[in-house]
Protein backbone atom coordinates (compact mmCIF):
# COMPACT_ATOMS: atom_id res chain seq x y z
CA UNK A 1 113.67 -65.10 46.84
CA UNK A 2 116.06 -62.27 46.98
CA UNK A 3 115.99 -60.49 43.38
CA UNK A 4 119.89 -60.80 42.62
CA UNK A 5 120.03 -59.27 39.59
CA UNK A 6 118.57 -55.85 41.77
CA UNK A 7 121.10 -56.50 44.17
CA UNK A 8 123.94 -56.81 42.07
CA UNK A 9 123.14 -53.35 40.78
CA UNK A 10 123.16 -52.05 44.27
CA UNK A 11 126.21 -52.82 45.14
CA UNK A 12 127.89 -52.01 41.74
CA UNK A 13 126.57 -48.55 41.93
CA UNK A 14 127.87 -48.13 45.84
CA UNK A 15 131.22 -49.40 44.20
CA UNK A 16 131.73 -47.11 41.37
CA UNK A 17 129.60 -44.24 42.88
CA UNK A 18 127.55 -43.46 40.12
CA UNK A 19 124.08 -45.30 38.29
CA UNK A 20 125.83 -44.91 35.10
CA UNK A 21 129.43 -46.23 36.22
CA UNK A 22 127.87 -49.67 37.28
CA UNK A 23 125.92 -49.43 33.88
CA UNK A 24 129.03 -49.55 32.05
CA UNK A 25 130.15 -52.39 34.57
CA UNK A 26 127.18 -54.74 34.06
CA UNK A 27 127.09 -53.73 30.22
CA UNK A 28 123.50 -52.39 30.50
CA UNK A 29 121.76 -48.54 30.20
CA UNK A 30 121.58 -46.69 33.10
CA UNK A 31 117.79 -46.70 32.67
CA UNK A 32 118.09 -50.92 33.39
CA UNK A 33 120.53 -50.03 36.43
CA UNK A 34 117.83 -47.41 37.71
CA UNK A 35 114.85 -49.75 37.27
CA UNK A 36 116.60 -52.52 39.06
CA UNK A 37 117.26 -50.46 42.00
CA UNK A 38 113.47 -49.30 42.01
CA UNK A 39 111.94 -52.49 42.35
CA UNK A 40 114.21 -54.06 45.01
CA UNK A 41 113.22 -51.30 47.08
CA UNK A 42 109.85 -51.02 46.17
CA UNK A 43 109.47 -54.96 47.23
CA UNK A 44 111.70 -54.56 50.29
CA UNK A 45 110.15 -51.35 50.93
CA UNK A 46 113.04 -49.53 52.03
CA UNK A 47 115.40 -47.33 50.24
CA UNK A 48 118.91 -48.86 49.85
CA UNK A 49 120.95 -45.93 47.81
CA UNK A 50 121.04 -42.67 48.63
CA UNK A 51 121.40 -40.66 45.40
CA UNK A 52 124.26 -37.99 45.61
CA UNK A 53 128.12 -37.47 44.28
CA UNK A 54 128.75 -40.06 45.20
CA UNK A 55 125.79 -42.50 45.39
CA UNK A 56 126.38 -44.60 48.95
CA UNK A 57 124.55 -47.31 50.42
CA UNK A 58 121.98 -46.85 53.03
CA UNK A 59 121.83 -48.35 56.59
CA UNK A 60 119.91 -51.70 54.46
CA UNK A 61 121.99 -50.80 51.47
CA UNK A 62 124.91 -51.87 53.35
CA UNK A 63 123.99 -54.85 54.38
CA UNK A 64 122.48 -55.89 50.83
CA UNK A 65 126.56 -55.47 50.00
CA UNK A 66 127.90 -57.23 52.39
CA UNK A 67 125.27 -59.90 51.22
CA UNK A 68 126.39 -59.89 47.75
CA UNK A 69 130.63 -59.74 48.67
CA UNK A 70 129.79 -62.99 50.22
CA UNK A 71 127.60 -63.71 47.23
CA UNK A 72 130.43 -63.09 45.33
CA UNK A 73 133.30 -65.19 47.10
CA UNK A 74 131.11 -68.07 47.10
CA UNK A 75 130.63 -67.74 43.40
CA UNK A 76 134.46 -67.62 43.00
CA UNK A 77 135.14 -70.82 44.99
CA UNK A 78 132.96 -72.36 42.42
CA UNK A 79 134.05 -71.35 39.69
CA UNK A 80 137.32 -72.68 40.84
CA UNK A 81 135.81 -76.27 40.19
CA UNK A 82 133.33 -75.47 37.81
CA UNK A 83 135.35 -73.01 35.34
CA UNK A 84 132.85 -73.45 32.80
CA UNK A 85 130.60 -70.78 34.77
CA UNK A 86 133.03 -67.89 34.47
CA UNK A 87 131.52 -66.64 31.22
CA UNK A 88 128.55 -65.69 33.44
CA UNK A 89 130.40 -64.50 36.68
CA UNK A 90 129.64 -60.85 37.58
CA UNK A 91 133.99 -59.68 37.69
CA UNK A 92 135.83 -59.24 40.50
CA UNK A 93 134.66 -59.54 44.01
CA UNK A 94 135.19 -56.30 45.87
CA UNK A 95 135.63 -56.42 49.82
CA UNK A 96 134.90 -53.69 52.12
CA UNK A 97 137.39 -53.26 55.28
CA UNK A 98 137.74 -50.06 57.88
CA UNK A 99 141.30 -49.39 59.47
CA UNK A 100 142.56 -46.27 61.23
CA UNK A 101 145.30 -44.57 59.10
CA UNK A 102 148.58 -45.10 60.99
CA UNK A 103 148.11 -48.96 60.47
CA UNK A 104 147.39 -48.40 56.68
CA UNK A 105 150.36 -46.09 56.86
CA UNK A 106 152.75 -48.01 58.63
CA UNK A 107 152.16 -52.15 58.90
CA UNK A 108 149.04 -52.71 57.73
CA UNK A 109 149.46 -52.42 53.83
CA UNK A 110 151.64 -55.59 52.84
CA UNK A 111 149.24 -57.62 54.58
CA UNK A 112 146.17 -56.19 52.43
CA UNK A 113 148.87 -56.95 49.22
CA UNK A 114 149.40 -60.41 50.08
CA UNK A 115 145.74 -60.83 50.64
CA UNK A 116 144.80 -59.00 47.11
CA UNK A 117 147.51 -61.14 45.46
CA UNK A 118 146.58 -64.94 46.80
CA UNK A 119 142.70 -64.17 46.01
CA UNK A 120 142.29 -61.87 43.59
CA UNK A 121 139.90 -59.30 45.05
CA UNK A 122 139.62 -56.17 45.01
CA UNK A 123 139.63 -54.30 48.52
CA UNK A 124 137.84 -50.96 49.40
CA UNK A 125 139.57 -49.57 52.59
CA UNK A 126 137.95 -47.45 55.00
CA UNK A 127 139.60 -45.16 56.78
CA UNK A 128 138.65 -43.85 60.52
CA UNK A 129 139.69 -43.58 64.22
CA UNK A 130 140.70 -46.64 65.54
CA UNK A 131 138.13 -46.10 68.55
CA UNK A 132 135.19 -45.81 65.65
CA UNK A 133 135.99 -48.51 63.16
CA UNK A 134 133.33 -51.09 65.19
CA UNK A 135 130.81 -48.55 63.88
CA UNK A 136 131.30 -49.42 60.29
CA UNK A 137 130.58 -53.04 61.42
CA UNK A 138 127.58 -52.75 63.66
CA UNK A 139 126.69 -50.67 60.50
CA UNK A 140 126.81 -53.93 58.16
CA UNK A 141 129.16 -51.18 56.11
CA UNK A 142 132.05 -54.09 56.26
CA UNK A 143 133.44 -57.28 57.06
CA UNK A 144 136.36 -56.72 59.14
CA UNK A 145 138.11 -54.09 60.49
CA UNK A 146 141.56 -52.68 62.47
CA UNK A 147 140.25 -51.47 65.84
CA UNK A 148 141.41 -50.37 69.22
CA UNK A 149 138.00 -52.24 70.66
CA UNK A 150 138.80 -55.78 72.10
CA UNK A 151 134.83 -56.57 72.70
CA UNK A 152 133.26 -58.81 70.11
CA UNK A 153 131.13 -56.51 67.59
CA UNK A 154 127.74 -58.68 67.46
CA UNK A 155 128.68 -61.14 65.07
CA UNK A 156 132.16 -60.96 64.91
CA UNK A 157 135.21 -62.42 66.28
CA UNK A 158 138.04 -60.92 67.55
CA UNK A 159 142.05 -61.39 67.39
CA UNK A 160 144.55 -59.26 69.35
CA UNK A 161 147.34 -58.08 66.89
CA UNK A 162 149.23 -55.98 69.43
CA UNK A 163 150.51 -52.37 70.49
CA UNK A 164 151.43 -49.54 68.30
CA UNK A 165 153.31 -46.83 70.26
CA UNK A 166 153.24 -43.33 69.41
CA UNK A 167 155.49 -40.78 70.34
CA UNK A 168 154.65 -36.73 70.82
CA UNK A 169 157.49 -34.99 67.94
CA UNK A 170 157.90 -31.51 67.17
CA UNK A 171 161.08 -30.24 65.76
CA UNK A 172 163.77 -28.88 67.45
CA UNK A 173 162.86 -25.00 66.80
CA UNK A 174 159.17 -25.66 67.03
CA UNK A 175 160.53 -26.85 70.57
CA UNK A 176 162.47 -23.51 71.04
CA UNK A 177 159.66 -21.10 70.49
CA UNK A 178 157.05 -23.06 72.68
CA UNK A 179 158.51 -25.08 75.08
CA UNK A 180 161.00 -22.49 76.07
CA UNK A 181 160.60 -23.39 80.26
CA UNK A 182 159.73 -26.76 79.77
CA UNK A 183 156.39 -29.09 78.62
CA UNK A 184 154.20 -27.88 81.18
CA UNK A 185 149.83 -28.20 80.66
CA UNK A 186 149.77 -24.46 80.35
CA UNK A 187 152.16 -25.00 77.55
CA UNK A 188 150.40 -27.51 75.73
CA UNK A 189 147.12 -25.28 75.60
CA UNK A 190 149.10 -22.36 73.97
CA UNK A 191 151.10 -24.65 71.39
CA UNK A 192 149.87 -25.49 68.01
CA UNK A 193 149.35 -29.39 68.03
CA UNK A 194 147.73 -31.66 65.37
CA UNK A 195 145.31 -33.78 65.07
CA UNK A 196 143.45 -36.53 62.57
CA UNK A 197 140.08 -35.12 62.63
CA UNK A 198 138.02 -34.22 65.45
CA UNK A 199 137.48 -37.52 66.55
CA UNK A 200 141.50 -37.63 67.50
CA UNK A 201 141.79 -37.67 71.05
CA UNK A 202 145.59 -39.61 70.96
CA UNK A 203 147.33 -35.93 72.16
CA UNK A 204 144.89 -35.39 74.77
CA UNK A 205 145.11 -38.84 75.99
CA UNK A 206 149.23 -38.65 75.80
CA UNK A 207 148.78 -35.15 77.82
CA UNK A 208 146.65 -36.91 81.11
CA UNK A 209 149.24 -39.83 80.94
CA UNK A 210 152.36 -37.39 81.05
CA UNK A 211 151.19 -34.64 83.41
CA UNK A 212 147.88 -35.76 84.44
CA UNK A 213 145.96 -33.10 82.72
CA UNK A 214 144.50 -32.70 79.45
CA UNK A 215 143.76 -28.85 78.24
CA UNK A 216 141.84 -28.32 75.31
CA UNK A 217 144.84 -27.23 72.59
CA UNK A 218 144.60 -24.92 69.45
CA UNK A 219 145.18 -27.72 66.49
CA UNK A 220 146.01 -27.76 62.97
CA UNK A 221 143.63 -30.52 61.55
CA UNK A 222 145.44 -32.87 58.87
CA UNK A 223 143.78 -36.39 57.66
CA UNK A 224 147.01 -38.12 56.57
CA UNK A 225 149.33 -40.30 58.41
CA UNK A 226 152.87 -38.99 56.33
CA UNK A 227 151.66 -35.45 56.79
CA UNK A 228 151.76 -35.80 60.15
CA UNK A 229 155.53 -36.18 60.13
CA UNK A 230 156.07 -33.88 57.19
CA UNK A 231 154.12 -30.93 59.92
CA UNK A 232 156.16 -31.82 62.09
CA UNK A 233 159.41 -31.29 60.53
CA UNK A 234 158.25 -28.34 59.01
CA UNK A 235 157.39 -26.94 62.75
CA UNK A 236 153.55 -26.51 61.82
CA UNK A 237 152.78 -28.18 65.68
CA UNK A 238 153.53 -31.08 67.37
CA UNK A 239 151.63 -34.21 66.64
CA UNK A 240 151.47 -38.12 68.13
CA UNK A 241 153.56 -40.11 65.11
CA UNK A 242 153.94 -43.74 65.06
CA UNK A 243 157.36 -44.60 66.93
CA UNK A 244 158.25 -46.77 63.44
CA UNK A 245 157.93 -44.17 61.52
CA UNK A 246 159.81 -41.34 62.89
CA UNK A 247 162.58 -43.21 64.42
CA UNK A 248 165.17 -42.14 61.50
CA UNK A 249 164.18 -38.50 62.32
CA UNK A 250 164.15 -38.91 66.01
CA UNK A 251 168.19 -40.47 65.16
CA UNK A 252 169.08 -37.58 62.92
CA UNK A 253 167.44 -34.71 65.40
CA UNK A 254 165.45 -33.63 62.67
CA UNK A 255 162.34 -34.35 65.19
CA UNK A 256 162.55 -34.53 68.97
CA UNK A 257 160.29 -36.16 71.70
CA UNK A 258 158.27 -33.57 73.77
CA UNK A 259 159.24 -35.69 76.99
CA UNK A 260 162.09 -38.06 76.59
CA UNK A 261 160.52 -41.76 76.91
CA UNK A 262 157.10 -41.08 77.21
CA UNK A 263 155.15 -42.87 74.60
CA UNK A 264 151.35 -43.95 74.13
CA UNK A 265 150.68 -47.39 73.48
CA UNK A 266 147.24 -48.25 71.78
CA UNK A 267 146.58 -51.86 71.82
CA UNK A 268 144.97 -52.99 68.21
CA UNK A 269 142.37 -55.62 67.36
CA UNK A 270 141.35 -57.30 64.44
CA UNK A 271 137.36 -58.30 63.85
CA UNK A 272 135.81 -59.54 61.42
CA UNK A 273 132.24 -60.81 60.39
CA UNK A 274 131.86 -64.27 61.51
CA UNK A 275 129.80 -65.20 58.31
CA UNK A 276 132.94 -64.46 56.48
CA UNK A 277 135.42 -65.54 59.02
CA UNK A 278 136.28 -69.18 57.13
CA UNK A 279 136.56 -67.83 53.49
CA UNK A 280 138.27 -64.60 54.49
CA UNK A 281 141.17 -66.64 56.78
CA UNK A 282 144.03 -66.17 53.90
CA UNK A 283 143.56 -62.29 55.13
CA UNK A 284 143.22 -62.77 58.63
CA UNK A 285 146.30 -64.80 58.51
CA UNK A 286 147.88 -62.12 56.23
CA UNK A 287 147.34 -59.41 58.96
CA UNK A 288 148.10 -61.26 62.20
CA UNK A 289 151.19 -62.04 60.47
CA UNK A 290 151.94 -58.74 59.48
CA UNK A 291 150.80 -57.10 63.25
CA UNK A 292 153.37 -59.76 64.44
CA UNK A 293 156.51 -58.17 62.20
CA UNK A 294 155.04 -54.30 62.60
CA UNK A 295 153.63 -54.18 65.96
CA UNK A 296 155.37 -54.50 69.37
């Protein structure tokens, strides 16, 4: 019999981040919160937190979370008919998901604020490559997730949402002092471009599509969807921005396409843990909807 009380303190302290943030959640000392965690792994024989700034779950720590979120949604459909049990009920059931930033940046969000308003739980969001978020579910690390893979993670089930289409943008002067004879690939490897993080490979893949060649490039690295555009107006490099969300700039002439026309379509997916498929289908819903108004 799995020792809930252990568990529960597991996944408050990978919430909060701390041993003596999800002491002050459960209303116990840190000492309780500390012993709890021992003796779960002691009898599973496996450590589930790895102690840091922040504390985060291990490989098993992970999936003793996603245990306890379904733990937790279960308990909240019953106390739905049972209200008399809410004295007892732990708080507010907080769900892990992993999406790439453009979607969270662009069409993704009023789907996760329907979602948060129907059911009442909290949300965690994950952010990574689109290309990488199947990791964090082979991982156990969440229940569903915005991805660019259309294979079924094991255990999941997957729902095409559609295409978001990216443009390359630089301004016009960035355009001037780099492009001067055209977009050429020995251009592209002297001009400053950007990119999420290393594992961003959308400008490369945008370069073999448009001249069948892909260079490596000097790059400005910057993790945030808006500050992509904001670089680009400010002529730090060129960068691949959502179509959606430059098109007032792309109007005005405050931005301009590399090559007229050409644009990069990455197809998105939606999967999500087939254990939590049925009581998780107001937010499935929410999002397909969503993809529907915000994706082509």
């Amino acid at each position: 019999m799995l020792d809930y009380a252990g568990a529960r303190a597991v996944a408050m302290i990978v919430q909060t981040g701390s041993f003596e943030a999800a002491a002050r959640r459960l209303n116990i000392t840190p000492s309780a919160v500390s012993q709890r965690v021992r003796g779960l792994e002691e009898r599973l024989g496996t450590v589930l937190i790895r102690r840091g700034q922040p504390c985060s779950a291990t490989e098993a720590g992970a999936w003793l979370c996603r245990h306890m979120e379904h733990v937790g949604m279960l308990e909240t459909a019953l106390i739905a008919h049972l209200p008399g049990l809410a004295a007892g009920a732990p708080g507010l059931v907080t769900l892990e998901v992993a999406t790439n930033a453009d979607s969270l940046g662009t069409w993704l969000m009023p789907a996760l604020a329907d979602f948060a308003r129907g059911s009442g739980h909290l949300l965690s969001i994950a952010v990574d490559d689109e290309q990488h978020t199947p990791d964090w579910l082979r991982q156990g690390r969440v229940l569903a997730a915005v991805t660019s893979c259309d294979r079924a993670v094991a255990g999941c089930s997957v729902h095409r949402l559609g295409r978001l289409r990216y443009g390359a943008t630089a301004s016009p002067d960035f355009m001037r002092r780099h492009f001067p004879a055209g977009v050429t690939p020995d251009a592209l490897a002297a001009a400053p471009s950007l990119i999420f993080n290393r594992k961003d490979d959308l400008q490369r893949a945008w370069m073999r599509q448009v001249t069948g060649a892909a260079p490596d490039l000097p790059c400005h690295v910057l993790p945030s969807t808006q500050g992509f555009v904001d670089a680009c107006l400010a002529g730090l490099g060129w960068g691949m921005n959502p179509r959606g969300l430059v098109a007032a700039h792309l109007a005005s002439g405050a931005l301009v396409e590399l090559v007229p026309g050409a644009v990069l379509d990455v197809t998105l997916h939606w999967q999500i843990s087939r254990l939590a498929a049925e009581r998780l289908r107001p937010l499935t819903d929410a999002v397909i909807a969503a993809a529907a108004a915000g994706l082509d």
